[in-house]
C-alpha atoms as a PDB file:
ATOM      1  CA  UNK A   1       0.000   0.000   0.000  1.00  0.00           C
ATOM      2  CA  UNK A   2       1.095   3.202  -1.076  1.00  0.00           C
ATOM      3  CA  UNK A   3       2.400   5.687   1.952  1.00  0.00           C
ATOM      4  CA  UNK A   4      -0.301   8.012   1.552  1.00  0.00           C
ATOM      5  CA  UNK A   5      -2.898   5.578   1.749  1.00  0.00           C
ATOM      6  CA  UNK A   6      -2.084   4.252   4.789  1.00  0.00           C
ATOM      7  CA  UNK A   7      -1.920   7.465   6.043  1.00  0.00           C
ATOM      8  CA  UNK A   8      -5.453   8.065   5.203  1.00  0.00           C
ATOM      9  CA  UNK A   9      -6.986   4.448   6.151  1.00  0.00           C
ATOM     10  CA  UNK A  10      -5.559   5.147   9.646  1.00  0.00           C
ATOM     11  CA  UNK A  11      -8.717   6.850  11.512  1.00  0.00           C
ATOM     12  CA  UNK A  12     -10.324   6.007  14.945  1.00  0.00           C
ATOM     13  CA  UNK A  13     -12.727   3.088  15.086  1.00  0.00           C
ATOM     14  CA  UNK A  14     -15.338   2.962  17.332  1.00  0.00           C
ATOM     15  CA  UNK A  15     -16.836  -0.085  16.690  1.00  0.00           C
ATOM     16  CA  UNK A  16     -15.270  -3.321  15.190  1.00  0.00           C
ATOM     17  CA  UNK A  17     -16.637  -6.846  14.073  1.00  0.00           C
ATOM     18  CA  UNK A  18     -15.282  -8.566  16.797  1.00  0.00           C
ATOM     19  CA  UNK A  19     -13.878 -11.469  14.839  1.00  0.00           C
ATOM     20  CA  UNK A  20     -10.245 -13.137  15.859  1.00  0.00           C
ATOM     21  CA  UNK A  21      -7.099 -11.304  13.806  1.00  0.00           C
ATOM     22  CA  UNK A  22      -4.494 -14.036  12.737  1.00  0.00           C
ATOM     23  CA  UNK A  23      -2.307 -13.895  15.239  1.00  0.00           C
ATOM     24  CA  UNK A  24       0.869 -13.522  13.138  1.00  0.00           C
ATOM     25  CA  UNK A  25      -0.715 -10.643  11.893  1.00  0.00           C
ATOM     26  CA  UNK A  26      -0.381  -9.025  15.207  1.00  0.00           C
ATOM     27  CA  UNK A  27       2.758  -9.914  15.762  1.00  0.00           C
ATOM     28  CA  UNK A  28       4.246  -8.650  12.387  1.00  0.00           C
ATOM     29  CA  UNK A  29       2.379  -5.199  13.270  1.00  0.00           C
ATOM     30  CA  UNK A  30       3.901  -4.681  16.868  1.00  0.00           C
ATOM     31  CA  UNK A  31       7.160  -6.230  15.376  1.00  0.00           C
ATOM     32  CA  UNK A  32       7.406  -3.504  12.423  1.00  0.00           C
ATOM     33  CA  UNK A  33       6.121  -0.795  15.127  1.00  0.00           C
ATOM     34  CA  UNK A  34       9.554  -1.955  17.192  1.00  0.00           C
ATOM     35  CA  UNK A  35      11.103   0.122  13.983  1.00  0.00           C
ATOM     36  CA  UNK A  36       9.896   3.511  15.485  1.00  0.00           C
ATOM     37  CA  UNK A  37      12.529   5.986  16.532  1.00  0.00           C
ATOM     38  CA  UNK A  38      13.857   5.922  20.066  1.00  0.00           C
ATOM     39  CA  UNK A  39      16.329   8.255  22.345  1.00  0.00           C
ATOM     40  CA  UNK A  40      19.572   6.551  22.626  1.00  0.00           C
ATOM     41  CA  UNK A  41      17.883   3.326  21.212  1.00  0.00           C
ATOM     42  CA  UNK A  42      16.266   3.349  24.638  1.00  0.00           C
ATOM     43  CA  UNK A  43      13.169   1.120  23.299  1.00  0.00           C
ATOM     44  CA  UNK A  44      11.526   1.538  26.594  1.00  0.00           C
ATOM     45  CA  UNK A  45       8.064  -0.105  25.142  1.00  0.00           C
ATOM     46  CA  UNK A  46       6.664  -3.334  26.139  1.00  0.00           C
ATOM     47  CA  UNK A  47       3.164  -4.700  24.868  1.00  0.00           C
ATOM     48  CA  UNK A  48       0.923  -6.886  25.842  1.00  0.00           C
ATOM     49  CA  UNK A  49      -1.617  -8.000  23.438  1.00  0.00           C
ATOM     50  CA  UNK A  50      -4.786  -9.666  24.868  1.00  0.00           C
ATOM     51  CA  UNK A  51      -7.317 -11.736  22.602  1.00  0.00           C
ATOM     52  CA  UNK A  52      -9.930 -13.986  22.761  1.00  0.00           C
ATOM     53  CA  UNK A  53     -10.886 -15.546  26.644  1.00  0.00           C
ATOM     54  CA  UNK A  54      -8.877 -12.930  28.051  1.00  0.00           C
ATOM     55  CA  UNK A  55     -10.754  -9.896  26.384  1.00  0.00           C
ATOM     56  CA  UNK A  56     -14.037 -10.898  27.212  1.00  0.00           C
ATOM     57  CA  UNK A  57     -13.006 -10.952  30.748  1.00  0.00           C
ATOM     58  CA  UNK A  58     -11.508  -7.673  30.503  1.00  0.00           C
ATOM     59  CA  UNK A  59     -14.189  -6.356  28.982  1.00  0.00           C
ATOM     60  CA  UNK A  60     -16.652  -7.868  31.338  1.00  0.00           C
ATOM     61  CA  UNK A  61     -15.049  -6.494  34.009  1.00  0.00           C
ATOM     62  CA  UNK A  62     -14.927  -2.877  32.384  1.00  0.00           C
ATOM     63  CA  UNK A  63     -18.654  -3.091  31.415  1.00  0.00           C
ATOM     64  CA  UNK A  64     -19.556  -3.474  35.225  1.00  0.00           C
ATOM     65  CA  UNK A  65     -17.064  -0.852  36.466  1.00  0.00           C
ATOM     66  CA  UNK A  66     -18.583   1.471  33.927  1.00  0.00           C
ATOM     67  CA  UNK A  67     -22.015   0.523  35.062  1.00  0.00           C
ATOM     68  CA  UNK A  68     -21.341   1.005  39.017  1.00  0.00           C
ATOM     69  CA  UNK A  69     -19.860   4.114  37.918  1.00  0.00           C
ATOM     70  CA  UNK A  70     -16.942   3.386  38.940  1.00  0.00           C
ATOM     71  CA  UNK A  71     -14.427   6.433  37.988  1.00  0.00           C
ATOM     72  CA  UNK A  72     -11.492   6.101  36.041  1.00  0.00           C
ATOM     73  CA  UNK A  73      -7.979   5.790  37.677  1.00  0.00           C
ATOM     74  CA  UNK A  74      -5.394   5.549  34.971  1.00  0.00           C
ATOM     75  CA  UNK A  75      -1.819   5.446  35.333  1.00  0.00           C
ATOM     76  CA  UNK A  76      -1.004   8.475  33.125  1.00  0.00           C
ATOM     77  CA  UNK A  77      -2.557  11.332  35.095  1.00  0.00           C
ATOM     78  CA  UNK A  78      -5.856  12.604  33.007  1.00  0.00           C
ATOM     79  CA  UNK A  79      -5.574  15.942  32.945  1.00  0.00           C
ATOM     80  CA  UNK A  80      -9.168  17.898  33.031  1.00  0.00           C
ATOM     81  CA  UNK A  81      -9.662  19.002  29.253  1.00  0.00           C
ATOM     82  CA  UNK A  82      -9.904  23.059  30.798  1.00  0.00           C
ATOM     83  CA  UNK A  83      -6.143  22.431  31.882  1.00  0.00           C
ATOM     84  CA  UNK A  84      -4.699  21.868  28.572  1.00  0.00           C
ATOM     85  CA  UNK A  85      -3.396  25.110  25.994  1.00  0.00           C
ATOM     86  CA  UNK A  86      -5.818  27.147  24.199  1.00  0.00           C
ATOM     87  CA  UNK A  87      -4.841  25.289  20.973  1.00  0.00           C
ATOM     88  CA  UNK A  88      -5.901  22.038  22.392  1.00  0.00           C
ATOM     89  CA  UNK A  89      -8.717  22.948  24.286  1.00  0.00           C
ATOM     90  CA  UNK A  90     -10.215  24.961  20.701  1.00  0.00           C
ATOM     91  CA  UNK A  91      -9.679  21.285  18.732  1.00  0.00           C
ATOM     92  CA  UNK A  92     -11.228  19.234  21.696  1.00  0.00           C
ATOM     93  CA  UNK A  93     -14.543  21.636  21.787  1.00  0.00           C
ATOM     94  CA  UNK A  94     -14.462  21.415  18.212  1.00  0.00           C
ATOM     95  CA  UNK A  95     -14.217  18.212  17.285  1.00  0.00           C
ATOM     96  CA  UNK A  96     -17.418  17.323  20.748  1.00  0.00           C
ATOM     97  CA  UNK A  97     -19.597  19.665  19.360  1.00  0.00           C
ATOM     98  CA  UNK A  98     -19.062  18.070  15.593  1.00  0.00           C
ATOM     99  CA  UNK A  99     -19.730  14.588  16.871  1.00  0.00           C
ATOM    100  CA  UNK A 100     -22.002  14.962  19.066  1.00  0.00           C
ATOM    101  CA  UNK A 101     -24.276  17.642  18.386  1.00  0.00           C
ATOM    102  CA  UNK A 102     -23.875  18.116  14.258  1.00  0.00           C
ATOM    103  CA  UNK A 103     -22.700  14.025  13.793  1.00  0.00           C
ATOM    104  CA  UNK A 104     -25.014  12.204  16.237  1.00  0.00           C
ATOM    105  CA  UNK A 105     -27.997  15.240  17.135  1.00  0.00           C
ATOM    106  CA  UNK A 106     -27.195  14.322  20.723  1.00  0.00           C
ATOM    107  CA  UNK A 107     -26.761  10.738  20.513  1.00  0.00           C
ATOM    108  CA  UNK A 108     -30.004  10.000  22.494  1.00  0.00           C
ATOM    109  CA  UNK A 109     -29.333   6.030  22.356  1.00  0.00           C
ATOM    110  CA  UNK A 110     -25.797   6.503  24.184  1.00  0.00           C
ATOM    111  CA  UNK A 111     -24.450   4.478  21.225  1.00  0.00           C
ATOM    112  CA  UNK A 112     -20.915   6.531  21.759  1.00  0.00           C
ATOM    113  CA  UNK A 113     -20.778   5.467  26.063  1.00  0.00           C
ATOM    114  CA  UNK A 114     -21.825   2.177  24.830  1.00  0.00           C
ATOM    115  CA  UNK A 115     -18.992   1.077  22.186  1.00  0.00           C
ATOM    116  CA  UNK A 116     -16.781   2.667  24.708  1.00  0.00           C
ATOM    117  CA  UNK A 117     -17.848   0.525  27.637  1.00  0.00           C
ATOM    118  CA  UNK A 118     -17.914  -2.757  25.590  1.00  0.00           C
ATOM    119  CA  UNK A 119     -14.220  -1.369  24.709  1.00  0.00           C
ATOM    120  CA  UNK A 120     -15.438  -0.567  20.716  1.00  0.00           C
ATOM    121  CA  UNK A 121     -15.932  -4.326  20.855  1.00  0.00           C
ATOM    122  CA  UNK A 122     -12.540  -5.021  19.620  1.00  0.00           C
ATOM    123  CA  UNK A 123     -11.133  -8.195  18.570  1.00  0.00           C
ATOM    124  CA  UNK A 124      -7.390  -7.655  19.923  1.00  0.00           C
ATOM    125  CA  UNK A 125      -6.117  -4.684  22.396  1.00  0.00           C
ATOM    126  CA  UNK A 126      -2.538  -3.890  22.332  1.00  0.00           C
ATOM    127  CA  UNK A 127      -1.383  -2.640  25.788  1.00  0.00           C
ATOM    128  CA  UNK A 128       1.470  -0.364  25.668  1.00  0.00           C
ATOM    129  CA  UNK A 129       4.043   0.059  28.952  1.00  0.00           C
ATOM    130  CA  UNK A 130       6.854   1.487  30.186  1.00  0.00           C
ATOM    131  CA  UNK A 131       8.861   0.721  32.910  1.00  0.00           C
ATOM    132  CA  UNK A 132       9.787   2.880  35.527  1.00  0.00           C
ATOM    133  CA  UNK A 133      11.103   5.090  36.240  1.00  0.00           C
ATOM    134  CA  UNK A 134      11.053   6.982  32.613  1.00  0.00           C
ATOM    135  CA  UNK A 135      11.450  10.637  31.323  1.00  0.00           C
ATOM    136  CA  UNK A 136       9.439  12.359  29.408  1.00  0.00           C
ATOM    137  CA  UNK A 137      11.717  11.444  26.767  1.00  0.00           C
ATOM    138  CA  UNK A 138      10.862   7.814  26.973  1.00  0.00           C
ATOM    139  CA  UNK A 139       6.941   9.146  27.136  1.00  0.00           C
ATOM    140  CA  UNK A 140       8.046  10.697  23.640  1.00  0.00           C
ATOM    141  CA  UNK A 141       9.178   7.347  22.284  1.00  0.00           C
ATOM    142  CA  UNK A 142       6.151   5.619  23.275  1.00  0.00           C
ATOM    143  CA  UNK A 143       4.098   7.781  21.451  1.00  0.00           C
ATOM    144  CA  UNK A 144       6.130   6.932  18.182  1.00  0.00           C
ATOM    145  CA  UNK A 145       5.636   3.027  19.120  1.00  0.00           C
ATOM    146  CA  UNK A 146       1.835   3.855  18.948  1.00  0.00           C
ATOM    147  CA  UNK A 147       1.931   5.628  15.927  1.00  0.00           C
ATOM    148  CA  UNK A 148       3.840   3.487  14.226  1.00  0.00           C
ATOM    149  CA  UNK A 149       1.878   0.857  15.529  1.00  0.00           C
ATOM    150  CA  UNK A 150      -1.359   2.452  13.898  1.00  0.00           C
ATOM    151  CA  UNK A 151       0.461   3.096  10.225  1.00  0.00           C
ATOM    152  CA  UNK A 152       1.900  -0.630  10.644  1.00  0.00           C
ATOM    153  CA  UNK A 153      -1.629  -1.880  11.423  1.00  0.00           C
ATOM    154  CA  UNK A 154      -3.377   0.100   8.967  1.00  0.00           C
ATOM    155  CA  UNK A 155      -0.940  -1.196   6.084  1.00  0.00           C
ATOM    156  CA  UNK A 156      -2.053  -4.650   7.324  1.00  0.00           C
ATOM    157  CA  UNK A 157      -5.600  -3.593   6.513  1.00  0.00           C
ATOM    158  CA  UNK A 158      -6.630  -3.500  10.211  1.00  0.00           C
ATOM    159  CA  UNK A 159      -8.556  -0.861  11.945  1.00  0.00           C
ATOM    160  CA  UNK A 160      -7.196   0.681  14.861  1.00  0.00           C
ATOM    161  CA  UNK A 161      -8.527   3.071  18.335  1.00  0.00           C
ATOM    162  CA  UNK A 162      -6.059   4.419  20.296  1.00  0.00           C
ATOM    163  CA  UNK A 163      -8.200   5.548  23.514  1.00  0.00           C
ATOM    164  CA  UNK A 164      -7.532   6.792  27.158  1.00  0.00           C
ATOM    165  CA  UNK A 165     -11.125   3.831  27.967  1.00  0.00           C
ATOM    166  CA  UNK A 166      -8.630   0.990  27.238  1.00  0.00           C
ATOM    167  CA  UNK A 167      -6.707   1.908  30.303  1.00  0.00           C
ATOM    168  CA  UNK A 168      -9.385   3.669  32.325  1.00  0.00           C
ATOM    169  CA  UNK A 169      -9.323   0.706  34.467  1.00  0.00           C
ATOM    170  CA  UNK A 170      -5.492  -0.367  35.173  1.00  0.00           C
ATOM    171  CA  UNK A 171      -6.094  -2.822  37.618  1.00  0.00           C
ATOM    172  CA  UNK A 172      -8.844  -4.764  35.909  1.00  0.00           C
ATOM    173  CA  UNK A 173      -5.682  -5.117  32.716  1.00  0.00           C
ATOM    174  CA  UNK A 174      -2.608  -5.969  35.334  1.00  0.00           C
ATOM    175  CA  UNK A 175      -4.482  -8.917  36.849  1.00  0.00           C
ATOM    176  CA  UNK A 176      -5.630 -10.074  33.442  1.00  0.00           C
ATOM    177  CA  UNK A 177      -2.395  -9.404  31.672  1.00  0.00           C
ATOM    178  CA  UNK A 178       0.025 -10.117  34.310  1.00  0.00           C
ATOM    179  CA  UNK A 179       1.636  -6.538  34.163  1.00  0.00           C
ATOM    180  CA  UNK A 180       4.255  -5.943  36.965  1.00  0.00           C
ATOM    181  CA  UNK A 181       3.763  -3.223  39.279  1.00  0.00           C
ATOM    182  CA  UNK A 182       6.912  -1.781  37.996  1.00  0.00           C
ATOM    183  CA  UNK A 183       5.753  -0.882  34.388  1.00  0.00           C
ATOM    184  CA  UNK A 184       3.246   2.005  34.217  1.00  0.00           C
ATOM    185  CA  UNK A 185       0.682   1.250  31.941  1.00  0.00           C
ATOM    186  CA  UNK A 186      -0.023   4.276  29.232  1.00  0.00           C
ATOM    187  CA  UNK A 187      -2.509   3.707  26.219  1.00  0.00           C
ATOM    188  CA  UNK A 188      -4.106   0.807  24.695  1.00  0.00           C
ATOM    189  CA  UNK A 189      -4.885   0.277  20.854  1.00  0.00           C
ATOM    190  CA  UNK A 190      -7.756  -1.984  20.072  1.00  0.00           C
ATOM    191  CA  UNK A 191      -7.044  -3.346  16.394  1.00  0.00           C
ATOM    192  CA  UNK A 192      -9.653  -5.095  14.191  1.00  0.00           C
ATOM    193  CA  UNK A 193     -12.197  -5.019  11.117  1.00  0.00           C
ATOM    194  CA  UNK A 194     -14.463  -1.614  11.181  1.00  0.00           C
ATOM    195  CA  UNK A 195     -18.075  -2.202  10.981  1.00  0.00           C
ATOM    196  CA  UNK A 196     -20.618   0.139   9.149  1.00  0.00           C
ATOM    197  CA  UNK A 197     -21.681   1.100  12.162  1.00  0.00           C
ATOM    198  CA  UNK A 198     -22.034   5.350  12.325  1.00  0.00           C
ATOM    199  CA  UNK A 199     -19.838   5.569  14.712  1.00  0.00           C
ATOM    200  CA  UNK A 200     -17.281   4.996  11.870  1.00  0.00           C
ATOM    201  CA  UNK A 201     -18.564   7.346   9.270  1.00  0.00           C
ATOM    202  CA  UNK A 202     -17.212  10.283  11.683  1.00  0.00           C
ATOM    203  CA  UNK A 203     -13.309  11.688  10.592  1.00  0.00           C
ATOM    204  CA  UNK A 204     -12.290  14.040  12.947  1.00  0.00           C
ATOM    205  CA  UNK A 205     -10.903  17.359  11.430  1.00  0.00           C
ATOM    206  CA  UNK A 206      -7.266  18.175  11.029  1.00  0.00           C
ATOM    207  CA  UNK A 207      -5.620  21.367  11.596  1.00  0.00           C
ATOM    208  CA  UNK A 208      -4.699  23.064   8.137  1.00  0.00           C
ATOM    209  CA  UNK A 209      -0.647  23.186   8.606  1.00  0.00           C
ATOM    210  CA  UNK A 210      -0.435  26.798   8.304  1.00  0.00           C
ATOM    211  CA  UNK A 211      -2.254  26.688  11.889  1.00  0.00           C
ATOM    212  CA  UNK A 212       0.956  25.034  13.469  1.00  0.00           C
ATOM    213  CA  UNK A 213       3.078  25.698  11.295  1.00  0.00           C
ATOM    214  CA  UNK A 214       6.410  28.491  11.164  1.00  0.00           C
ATOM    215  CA  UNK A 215       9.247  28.654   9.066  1.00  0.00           C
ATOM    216  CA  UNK A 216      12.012  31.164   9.112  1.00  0.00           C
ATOM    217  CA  UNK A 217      14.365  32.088   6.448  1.00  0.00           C
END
């Protein structure tokens, strides 16, 4: 697949078919993700990948959380969206007002709490940790694992949500995945087949590059 078609296959899923990846194929997108950049060759990523028995338990156990209303205790501190720059906070508002109120008129059947409770219903969810301690620098790598991850996956013609849900329960994914308290657990990607569900016709807008962007001569 040409470059810029990957680049343009790769968008957020929020709901997938739920049928079993070939395993190999997983492995040959976390290996080829291994190729991302890294300070000093640090490679401070680890992933664990969980799949069929262990995924419904996961996501059994994050269904009921969600439903006692159990809040959120992630590893990575999640910062309150009013905290972040004025850049940031201008996208986020723009792109929840889009979906929800222009994309979904107000989702009145929850659909978008829903696929994120059942976890978007995802055949495979790559966990990605690092072990501590770390730098930010190492926080910088990890984030070019995941990307990379994403391109890798999206070459393999797999879908592919990178979301803070995956992790909003750490505890629930340590005892299922047997992660050691010494690795803090950042992001998960859930990777499989979209469906034609609406949720997937939405493609969040991108900044036009002259928003972000300065050059000097």
């Amino acid at each position: 697949m040409e470059f810029e078609d990957v680049l343009e296959r790769r968008r957020s899923v929020r709901d997938f078919d739920g049928k079993p990846l070939d395993e190999q194929a997983i492995r040959k997108v976390i290996e080829q993700a291994g190729r991302a950049p890294s300070w000093a060759n640090a490679q401070p990523w680890r992933v664990y990948v969980a799949t069929g028995d262990t995924l419904a338990r996961i996501r059994s156990r994050h269904v009921d959380l969600v439903r006692r209303g159990v809040r959120g205790a992630s590893d990575f501190e999640n910062m309150h969206r009013g905290d972040w720059g004025a850049q940031a906070q201008g996208n986020m508002n723009g792109w929840s007002r889009d979906l929800f109120y222009r994309y979904l008129n107000g989702d009145p059947e929850g659909s978008f709490a829903l696929s994120n409770a059942r976890l978007f219903n995802a055949s495979a969810v790559a966990y990605l940790t690092v072990e501590r301690p770390f730098t930010e620098w190492s926080v910088l790598d990890l984030g070019a694992f995941e990307q990379t991850l994403a391109l890798a996956a999206a070459n393999q013609g797999i879908d592919t949500m990178i979301a803070y849900e995956l992790v909003k329960y750490p505890k629930v994914v340590r005892e299922e995945m047997g992660i050691p308290r010494d690795e803090e657990l950042a992001i998960g990607v859930a990777m499989g087949r979209a469906t034609g569900d609406r949720l997937n016709g939405y493609r969040s807008p991108r900044m036009k590059v002259d928003e972000y962007l300065t050059i000097r001569r």
